[in-house]
N, C-alpha and C. Protein backbone atom coordinates (compact mmCIF):
# COMPACT_ATOMS: atom_id res chain seq x y z
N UNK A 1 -227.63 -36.78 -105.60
CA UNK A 1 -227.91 -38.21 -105.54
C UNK A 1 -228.15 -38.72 -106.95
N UNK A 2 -227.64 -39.84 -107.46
CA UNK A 2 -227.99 -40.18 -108.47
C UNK A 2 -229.06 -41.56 -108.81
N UNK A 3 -229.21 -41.31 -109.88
CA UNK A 3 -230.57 -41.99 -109.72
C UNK A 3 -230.16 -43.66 -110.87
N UNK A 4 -230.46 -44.79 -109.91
CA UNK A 4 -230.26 -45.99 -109.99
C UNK A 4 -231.12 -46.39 -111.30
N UNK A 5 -229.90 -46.95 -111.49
CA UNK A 5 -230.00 -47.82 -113.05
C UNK A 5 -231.53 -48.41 -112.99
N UNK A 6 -232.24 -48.73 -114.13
CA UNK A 6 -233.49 -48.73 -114.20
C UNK A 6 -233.22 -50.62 -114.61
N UNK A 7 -234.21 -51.37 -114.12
CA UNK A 7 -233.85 -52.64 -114.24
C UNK A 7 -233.08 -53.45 -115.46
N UNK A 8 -234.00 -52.70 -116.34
CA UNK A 8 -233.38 -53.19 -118.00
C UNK A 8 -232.06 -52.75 -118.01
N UNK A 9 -231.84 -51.05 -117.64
CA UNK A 9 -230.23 -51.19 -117.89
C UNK A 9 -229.16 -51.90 -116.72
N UNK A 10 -229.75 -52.10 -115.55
CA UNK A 10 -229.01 -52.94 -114.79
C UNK A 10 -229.00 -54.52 -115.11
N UNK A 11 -229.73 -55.40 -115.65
CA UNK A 11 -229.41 -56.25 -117.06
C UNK A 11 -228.59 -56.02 -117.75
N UNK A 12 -228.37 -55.31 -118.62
CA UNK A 12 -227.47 -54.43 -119.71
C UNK A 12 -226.00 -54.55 -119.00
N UNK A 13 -225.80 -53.51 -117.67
CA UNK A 13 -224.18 -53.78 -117.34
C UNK A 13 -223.87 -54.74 -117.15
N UNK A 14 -225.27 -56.27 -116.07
CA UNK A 14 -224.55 -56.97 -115.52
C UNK A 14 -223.97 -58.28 -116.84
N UNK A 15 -224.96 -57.81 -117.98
CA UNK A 15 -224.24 -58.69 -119.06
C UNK A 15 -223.19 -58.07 -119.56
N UNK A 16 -222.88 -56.84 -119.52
CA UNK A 16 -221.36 -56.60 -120.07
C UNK A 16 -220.42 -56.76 -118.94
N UNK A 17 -220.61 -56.72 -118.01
CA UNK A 17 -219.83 -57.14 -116.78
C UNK A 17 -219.68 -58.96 -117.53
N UNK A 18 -220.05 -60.13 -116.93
CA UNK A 18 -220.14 -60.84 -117.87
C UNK A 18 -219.65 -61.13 -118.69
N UNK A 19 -219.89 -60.71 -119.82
CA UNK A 19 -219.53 -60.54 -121.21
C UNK A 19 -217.62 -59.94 -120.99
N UNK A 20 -217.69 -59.51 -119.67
CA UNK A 20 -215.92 -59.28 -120.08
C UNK A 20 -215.02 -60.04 -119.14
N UNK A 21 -215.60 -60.69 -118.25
CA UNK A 21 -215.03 -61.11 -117.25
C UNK A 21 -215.05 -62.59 -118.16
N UNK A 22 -215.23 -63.35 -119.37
CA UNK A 22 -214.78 -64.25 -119.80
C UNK A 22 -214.20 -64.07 -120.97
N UNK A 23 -213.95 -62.45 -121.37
CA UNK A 23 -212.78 -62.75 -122.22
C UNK A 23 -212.36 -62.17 -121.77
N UNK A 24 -211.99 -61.12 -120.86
CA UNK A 24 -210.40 -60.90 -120.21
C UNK A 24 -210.08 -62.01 -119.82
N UNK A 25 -208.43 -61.42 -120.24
CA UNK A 25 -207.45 -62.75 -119.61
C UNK A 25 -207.28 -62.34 -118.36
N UNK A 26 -206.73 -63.25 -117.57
CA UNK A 26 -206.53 -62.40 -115.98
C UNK A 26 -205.30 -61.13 -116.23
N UNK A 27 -205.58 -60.37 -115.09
CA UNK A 27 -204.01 -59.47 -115.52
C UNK A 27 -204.24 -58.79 -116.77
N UNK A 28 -204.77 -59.17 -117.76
CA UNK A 28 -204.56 -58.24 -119.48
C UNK A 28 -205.12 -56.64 -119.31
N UNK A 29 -204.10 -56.24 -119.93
CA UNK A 29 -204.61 -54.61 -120.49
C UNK A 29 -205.37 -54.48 -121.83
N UNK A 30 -205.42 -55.70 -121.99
CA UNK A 30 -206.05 -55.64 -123.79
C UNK A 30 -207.00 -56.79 -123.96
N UNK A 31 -208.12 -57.37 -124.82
CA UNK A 31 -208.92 -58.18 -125.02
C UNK A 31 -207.92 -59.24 -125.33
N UNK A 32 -207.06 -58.83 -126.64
CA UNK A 32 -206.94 -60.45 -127.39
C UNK A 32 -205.07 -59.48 -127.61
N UNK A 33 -204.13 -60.54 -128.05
CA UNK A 33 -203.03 -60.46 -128.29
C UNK A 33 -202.32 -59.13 -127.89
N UNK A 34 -202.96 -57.85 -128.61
CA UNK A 34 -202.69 -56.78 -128.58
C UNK A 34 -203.69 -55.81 -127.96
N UNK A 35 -203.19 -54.45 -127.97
CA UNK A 35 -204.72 -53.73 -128.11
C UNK A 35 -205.14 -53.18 -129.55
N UNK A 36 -206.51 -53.14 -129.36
CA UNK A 36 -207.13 -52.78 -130.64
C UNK A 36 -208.03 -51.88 -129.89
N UNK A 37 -209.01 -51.62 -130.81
CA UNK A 37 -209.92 -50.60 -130.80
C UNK A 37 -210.80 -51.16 -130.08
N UNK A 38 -211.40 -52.02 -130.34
CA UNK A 38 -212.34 -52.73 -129.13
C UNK A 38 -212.27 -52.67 -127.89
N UNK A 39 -210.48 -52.49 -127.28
CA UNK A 39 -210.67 -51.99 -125.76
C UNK A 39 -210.74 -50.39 -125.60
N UNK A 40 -210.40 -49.62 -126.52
CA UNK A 40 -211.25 -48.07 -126.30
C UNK A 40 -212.76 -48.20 -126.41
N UNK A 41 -213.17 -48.86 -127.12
CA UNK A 41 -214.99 -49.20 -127.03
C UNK A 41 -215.45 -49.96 -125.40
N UNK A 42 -214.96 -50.58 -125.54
CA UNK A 42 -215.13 -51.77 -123.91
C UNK A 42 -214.79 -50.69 -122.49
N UNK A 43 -213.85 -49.67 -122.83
CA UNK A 43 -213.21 -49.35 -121.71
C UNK A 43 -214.28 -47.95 -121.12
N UNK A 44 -215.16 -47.18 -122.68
CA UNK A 44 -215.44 -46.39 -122.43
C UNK A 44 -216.96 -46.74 -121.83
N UNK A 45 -217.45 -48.30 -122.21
CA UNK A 45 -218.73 -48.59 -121.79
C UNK A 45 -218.30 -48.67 -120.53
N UNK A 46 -217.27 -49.04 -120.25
CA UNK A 46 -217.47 -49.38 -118.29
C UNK A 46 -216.93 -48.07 -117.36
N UNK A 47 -215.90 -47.66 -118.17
CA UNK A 47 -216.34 -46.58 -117.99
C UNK A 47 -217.05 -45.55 -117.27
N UNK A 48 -218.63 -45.59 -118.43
CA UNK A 48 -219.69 -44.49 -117.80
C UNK A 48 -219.83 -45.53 -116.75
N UNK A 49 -220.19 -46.99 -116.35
CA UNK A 49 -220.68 -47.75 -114.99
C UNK A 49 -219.96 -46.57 -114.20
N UNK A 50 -218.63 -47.29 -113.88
CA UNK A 50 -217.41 -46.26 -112.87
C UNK A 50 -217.75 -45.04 -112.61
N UNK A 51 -217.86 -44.21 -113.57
CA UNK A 51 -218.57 -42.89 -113.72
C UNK A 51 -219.78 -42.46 -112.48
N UNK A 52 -220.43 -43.33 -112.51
CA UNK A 52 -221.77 -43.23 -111.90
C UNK A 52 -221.54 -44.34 -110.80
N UNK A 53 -220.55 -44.83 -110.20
CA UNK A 53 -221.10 -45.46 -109.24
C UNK A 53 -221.31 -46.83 -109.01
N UNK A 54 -221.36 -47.18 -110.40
CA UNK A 54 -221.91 -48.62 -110.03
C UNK A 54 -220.81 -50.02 -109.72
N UNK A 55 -221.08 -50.74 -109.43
CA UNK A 55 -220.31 -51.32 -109.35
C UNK A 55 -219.95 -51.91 -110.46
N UNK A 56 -218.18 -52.25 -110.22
CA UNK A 56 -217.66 -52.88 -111.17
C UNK A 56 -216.44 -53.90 -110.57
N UNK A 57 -216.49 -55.27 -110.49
CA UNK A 57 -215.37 -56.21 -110.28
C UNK A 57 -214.10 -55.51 -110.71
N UNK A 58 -213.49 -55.59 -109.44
CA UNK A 58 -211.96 -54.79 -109.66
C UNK A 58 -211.13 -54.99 -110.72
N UNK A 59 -210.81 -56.46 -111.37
CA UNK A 59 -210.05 -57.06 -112.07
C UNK A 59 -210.73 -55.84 -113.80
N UNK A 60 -211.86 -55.76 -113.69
CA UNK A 60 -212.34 -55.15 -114.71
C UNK A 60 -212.28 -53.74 -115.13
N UNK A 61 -212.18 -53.20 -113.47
CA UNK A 61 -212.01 -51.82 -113.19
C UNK A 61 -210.07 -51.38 -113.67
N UNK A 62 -209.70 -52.18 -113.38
CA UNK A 62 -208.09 -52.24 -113.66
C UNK A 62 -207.94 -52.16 -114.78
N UNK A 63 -208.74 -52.87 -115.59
CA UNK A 63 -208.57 -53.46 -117.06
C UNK A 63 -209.07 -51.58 -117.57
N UNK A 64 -210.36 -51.56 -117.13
CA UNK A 64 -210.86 -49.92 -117.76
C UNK A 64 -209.79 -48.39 -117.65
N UNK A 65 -209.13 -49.24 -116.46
CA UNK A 65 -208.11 -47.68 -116.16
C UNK A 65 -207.14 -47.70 -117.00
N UNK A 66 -206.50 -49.10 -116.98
CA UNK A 66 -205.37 -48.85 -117.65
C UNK A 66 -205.51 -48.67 -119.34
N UNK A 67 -206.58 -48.77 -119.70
CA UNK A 67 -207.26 -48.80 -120.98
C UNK A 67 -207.02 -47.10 -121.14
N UNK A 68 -207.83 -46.31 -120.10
CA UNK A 68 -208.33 -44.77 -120.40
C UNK A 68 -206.40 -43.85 -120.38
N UNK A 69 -205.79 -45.15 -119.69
CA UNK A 69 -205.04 -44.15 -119.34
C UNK A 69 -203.80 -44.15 -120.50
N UNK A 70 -204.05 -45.11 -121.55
CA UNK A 70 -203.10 -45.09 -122.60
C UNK A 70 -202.82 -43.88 -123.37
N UNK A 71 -202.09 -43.49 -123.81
CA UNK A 71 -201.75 -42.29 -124.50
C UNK A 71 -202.40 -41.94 -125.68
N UNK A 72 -202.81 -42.61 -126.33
CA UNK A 72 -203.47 -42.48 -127.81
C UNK A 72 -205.06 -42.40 -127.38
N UNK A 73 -205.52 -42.77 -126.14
CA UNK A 73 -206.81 -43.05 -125.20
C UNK A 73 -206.91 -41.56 -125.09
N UNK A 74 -206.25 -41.19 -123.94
CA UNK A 74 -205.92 -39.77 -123.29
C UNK A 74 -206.15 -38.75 -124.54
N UNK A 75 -205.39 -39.02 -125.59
CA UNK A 75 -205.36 -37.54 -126.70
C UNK A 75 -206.69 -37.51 -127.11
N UNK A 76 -207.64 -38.54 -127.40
CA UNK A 76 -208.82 -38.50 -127.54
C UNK A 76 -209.58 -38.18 -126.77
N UNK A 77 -209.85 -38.70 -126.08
CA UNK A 77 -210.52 -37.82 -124.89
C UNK A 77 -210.53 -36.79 -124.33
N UNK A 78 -208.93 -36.07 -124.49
CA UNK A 78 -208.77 -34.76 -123.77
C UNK A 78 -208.66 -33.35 -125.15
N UNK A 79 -208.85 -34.29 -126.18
CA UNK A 79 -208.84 -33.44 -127.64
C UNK A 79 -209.74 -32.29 -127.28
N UNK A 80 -209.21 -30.84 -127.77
CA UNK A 80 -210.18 -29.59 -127.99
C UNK A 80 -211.13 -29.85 -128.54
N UNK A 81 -212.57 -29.70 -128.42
CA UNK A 81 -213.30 -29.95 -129.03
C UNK A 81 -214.30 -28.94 -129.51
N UNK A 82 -214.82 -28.41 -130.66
CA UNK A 82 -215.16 -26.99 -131.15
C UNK A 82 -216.33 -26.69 -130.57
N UNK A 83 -216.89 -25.54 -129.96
CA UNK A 83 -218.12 -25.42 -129.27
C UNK A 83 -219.38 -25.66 -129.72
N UNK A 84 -220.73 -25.80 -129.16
CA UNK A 84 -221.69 -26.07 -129.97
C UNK A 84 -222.37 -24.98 -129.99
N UNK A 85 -222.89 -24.09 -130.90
CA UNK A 85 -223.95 -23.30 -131.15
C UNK A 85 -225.00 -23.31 -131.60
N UNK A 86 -226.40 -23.32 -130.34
CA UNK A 86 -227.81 -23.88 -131.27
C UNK A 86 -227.95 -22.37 -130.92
C-alpha cells in the first residue's frame, strides 16, 4: 500500500498539474514550438505522480508518455549505470 501524498506535497502536484494544463497546447507532445529539455524535466516530474498512483488528467498523462517514450528520453533512462559502493 502506498502511502498518500502528505498535504503540502499534494499542493505541490496539484500546482504542477495546473501549471501544465495552461501551457500545454491541446494534443502537443512538446511545451512550446519544439521539444526541448524542459519536456524531459516536466515529463519526469509527472512522471513519479503516474508512478505512484496519483492522479493525473489524461490529456497530461499522454503528454508524459509520449515525452518518456522518445528515443533520446529512452537512452537516458535506460543508460547502464555504474554500481554504487558504500
Amino acid at each position: 500500500m502506498r502511502t498518500p501524498l502528505s498535504q503540502r506535497a499534494r499542493a505541490n502536484a496539484d500546482a504542477l498539474i495546473r501549471f501544465t494544463e495552461r501551457l500545454l497546447p491541446p494534443g502537443a507532445t512538446a511545451l512550446f514550438s519544439s521539444w526541448t529539455i524542459c519536456d524531459a524535466e516536466l515529463a519526469l516530474m509527472l512522471r513519479r505522480l503516474l508512478a505512484n498512483g496519483d492522479a493525473v488528467p489524461e490529456p497530461i498523462r499522454a503528454y508524459a508518455d509520449a515525452v518518456w517514450a522518445r528515443p533520446s528520453v529512452r537512452a537516458y533512462v535506460d543508460r547502464e549505470r555504474p554500481s554504487r559502493s558504500h
